[in-house]
C-alpha atoms as a PDB file:
ATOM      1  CA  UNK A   1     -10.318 -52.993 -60.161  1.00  0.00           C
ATOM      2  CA  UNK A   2     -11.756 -50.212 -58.152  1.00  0.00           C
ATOM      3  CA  UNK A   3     -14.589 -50.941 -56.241  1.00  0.00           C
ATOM      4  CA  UNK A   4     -14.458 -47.697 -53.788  1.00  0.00           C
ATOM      5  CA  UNK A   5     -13.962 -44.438 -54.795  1.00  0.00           C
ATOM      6  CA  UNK A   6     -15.506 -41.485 -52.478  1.00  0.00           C
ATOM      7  CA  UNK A   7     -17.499 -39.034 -53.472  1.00  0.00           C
ATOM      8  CA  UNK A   8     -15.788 -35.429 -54.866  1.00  0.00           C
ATOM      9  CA  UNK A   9     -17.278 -33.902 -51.618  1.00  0.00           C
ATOM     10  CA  UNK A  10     -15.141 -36.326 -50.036  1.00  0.00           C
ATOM     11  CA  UNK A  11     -11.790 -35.716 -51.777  1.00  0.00           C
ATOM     12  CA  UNK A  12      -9.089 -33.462 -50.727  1.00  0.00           C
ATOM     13  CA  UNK A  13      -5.767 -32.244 -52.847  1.00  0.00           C
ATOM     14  CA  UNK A  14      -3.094 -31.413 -50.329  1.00  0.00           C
ATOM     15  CA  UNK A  15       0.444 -30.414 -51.174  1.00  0.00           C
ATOM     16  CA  UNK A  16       3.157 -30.461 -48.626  1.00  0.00           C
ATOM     17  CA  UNK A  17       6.765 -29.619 -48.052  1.00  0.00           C
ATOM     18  CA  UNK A  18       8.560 -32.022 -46.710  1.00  0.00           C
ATOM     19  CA  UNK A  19      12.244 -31.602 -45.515  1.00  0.00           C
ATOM     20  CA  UNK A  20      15.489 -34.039 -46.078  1.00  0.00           C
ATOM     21  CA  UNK A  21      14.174 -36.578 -43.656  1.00  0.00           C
ATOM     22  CA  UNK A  22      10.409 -36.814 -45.490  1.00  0.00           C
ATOM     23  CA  UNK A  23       8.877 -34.686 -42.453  1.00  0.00           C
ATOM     24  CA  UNK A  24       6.188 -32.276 -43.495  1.00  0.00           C
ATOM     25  CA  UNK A  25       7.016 -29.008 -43.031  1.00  0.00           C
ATOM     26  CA  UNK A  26       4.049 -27.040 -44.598  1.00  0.00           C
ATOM     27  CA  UNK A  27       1.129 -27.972 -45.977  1.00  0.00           C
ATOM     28  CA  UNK A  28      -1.858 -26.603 -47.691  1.00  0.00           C
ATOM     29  CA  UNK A  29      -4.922 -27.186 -50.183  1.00  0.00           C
ATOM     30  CA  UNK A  30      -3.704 -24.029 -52.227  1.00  0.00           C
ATOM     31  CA  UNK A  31      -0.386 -25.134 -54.321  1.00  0.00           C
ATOM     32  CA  UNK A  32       0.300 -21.426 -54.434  1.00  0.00           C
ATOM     33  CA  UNK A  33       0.333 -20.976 -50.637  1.00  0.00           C
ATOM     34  CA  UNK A  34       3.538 -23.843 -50.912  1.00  0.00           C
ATOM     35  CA  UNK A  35       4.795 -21.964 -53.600  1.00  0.00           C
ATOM     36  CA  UNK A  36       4.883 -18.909 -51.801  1.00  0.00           C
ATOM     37  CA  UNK A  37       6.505 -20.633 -48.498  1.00  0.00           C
ATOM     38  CA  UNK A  38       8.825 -22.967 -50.798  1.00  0.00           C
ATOM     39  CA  UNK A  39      10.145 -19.621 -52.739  1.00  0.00           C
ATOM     40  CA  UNK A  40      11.148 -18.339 -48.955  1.00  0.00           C
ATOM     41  CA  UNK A  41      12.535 -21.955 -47.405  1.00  0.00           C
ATOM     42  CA  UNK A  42      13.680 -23.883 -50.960  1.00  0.00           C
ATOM     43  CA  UNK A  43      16.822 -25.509 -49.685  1.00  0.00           C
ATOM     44  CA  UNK A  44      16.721 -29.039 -49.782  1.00  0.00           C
ATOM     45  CA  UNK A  45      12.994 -29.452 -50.083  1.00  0.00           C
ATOM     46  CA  UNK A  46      10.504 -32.053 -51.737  1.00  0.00           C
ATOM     47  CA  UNK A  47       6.947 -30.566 -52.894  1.00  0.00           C
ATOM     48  CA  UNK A  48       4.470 -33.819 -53.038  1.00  0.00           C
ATOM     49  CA  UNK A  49       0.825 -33.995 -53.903  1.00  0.00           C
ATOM     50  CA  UNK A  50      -1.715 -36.750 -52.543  1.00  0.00           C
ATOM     51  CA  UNK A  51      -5.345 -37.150 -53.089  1.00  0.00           C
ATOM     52  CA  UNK A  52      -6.995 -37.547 -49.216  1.00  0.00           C
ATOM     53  CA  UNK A  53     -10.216 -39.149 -48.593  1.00  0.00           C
ATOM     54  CA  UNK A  54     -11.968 -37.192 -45.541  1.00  0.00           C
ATOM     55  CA  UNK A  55     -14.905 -37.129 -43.742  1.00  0.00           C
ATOM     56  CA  UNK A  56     -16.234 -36.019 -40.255  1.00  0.00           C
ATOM     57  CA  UNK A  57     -14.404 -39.287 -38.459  1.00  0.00           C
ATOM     58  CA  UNK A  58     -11.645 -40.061 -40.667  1.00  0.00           C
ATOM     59  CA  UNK A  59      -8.826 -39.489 -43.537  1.00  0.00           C
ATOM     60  CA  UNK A  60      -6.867 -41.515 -45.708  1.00  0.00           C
ATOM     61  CA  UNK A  61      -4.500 -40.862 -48.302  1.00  0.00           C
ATOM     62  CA  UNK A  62      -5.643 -42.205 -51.881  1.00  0.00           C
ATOM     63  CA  UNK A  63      -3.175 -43.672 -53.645  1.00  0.00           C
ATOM     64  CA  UNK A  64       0.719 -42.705 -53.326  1.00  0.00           C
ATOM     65  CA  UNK A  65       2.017 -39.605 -52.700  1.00  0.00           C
ATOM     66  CA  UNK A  66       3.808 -37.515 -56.347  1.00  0.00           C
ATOM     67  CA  UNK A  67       6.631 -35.480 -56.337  1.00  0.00           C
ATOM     68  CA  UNK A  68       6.478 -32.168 -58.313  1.00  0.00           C
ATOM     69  CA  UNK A  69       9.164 -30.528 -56.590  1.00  0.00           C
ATOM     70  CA  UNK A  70      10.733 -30.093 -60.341  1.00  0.00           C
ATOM     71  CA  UNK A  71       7.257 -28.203 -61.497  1.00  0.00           C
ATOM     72  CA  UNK A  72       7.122 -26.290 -58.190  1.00  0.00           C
ATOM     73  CA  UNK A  73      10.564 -25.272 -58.808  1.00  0.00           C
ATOM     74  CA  UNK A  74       9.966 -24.523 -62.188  1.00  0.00           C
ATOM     75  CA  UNK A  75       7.239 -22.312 -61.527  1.00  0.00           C
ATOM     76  CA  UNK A  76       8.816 -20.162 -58.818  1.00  0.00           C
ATOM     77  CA  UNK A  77      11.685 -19.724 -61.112  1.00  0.00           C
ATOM     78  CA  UNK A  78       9.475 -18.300 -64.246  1.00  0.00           C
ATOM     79  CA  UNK A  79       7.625 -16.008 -61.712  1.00  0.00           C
ATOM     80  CA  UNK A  80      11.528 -15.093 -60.900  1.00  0.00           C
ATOM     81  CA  UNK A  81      12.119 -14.083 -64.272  1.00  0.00           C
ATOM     82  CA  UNK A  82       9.191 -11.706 -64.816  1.00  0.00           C
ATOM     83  CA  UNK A  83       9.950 -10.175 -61.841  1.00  0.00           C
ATOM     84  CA  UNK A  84      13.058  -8.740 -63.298  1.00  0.00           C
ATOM     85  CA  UNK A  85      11.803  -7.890 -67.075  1.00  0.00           C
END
């Protein structure tokens, strides 16, 4: 049961790059500003997604982190293939 969930105002969706050894490498609010750095950097990479909690004194991660390297990946390579038709 949840008793605690903050307020949308609250929430923040950040997406990061981390590198073989889990260490963030880039990280951003806009999942096309990854895409962009991931399309330049892709070797070896993980793309993960957490929900934070924030406010003026503190931040928390919400839940666990997800992977969507595979979308990420998936999405650079589509914008790939337009490129060339």
């Amino acid at each position: 049961m949840v008793n605690w969930i903050p307020k949308q105002d609250n929430r923040l969706v950040i997406y990061e790059v981390l590198n073989t050894e889990d260490k963030s490498e880039f990280g951003s609010e806009n999942a096309n500003e990854v895409i962009a750095w991931l399309s330049r950097n892709p070797l070896e990479k993980r793309v993960v997604v957490t929900n934070w909690f924030a406010d003026d004194d503190d931040s928390a991660p919400i839940g666990e982190s997800i992977d969507i390297t595979p979308v990420i990946l998936a999405a650079i390579a589509e914008g790939r293939g337009r490129a060339g038709n």
